[in-house]
C-alpha atoms as a PDB file:
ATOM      1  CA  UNK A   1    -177.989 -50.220 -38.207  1.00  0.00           C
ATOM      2  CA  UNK A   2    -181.322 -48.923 -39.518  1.00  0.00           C
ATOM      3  CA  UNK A   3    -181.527 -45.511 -41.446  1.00  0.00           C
ATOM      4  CA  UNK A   4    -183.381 -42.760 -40.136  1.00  0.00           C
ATOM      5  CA  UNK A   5    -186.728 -43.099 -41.615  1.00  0.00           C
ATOM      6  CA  UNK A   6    -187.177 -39.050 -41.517  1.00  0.00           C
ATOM      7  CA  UNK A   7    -184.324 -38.672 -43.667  1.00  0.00           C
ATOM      8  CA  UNK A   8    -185.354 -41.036 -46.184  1.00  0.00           C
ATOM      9  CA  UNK A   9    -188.821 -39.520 -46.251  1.00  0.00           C
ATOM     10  CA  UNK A  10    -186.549 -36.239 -46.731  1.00  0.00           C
ATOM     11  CA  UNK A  11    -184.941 -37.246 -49.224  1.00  0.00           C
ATOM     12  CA  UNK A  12    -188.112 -38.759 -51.272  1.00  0.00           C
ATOM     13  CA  UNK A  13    -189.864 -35.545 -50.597  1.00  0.00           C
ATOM     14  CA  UNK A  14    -186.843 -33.745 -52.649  1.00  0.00           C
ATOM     15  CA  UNK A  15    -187.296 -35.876 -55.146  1.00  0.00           C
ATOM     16  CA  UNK A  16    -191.176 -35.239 -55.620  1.00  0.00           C
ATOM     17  CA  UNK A  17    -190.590 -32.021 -55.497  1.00  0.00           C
ATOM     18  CA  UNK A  18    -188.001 -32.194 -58.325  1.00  0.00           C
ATOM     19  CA  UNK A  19    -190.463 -33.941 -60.465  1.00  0.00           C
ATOM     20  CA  UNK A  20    -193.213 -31.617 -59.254  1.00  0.00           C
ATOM     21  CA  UNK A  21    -195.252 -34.987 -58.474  1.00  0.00           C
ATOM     22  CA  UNK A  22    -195.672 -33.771 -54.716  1.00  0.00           C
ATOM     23  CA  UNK A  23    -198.873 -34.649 -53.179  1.00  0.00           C
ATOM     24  CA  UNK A  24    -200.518 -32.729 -50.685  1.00  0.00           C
ATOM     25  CA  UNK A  25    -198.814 -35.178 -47.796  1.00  0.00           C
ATOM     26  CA  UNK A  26    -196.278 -37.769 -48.025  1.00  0.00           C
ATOM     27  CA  UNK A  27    -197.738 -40.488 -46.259  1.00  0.00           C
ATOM     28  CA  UNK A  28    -196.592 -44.145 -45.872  1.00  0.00           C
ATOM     29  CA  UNK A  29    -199.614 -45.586 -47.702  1.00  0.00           C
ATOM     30  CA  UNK A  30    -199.016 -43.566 -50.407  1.00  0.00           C
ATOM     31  CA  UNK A  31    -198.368 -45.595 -53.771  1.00  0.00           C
ATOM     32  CA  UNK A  32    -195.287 -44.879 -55.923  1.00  0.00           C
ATOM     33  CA  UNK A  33    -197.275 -45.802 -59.751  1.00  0.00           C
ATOM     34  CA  UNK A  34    -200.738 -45.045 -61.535  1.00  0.00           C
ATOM     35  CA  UNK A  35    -203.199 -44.411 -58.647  1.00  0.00           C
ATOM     36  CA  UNK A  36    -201.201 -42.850 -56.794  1.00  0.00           C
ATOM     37  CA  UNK A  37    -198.093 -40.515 -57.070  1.00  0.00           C
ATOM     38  CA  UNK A  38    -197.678 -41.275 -60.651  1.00  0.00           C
ATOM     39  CA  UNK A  39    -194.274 -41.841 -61.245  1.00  0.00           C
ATOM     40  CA  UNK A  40    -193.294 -43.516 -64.716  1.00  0.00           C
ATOM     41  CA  UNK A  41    -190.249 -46.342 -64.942  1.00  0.00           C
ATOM     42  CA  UNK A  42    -187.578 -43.328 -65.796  1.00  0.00           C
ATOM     43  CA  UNK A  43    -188.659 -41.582 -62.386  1.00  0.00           C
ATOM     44  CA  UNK A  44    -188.404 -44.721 -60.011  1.00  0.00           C
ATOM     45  CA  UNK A  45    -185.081 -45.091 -61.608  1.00  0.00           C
ATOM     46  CA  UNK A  46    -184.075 -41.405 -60.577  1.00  0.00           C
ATOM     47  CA  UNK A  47    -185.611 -41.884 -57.150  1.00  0.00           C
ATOM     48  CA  UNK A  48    -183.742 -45.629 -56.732  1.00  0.00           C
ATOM     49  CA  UNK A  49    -180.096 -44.056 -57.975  1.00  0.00           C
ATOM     50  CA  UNK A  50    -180.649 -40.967 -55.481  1.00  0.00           C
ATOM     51  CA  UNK A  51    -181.921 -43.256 -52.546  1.00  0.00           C
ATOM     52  CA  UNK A  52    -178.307 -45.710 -53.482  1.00  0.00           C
ATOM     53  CA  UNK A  53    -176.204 -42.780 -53.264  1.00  0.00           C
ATOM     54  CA  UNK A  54    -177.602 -41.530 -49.866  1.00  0.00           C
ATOM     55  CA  UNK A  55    -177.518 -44.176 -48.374  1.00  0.00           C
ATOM     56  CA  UNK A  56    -175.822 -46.777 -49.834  1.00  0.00           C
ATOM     57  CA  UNK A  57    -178.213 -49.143 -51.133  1.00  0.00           C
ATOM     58  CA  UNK A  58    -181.775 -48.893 -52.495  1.00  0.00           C
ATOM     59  CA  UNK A  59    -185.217 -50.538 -51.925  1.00  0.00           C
ATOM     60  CA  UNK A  60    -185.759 -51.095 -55.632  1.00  0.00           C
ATOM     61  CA  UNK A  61    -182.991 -53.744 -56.096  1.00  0.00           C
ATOM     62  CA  UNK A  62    -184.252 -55.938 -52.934  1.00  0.00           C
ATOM     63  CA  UNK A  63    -186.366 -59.336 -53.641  1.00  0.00           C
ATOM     64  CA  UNK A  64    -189.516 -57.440 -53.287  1.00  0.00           C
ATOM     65  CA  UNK A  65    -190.364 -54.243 -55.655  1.00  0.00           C
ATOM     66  CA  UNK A  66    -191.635 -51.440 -52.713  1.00  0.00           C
ATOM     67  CA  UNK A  67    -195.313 -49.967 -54.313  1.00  0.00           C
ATOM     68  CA  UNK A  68    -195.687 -47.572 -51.558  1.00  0.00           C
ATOM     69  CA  UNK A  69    -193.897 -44.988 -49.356  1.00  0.00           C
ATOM     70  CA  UNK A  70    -194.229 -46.889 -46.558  1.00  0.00           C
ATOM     71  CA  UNK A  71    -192.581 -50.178 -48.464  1.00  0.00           C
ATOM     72  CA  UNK A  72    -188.964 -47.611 -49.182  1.00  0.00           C
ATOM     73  CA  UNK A  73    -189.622 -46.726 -45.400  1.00  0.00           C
ATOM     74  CA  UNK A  74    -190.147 -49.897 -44.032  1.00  0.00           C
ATOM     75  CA  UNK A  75    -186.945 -51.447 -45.970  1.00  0.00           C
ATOM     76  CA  UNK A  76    -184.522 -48.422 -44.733  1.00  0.00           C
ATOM     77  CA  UNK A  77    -185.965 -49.783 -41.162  1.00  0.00           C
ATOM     78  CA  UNK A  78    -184.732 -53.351 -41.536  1.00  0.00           C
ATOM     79  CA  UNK A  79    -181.443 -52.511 -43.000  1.00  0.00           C
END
């Protein structure tokens, strides 16, 4: 059963909002580090842990690190 991709883009938009790193639109090709959103190694912990306790598991302990929105997205799809 796949999670509904516009609560996890919900939830992610919380987040950025929390760490006042919101861009002007949350896209899927949006990347998570340097270039894009900025976030630092303590903030992609945050977002992981808040992503686990929604919904259970999170994209950030899978094989394959996400880098963009659309990777969290696309991993909430498959599960």
């Amino acid at each position: 059963m796949s999670t509904d991709s516009a609560a996890v883009e919900k939830t992610i938009t919380e987040f950025l909002t929390q760490v006042e790193k919101l861009p002007a639109s949350v896209t899927p090709d949006l990347v998570l580090h340097a270039d894009g959103i900025g976030l630092n190694s303590l903030e992609i912990a945050e977002l992981s842990a808040i992503l686990e306790d929604e919904f259970g598991t999170d994209p950030f302990s899978s094989d394959e690190m996400p880098e963009t929105i659309g990777d969290i997205l696309d991993f909430y799809a498959a599960a």
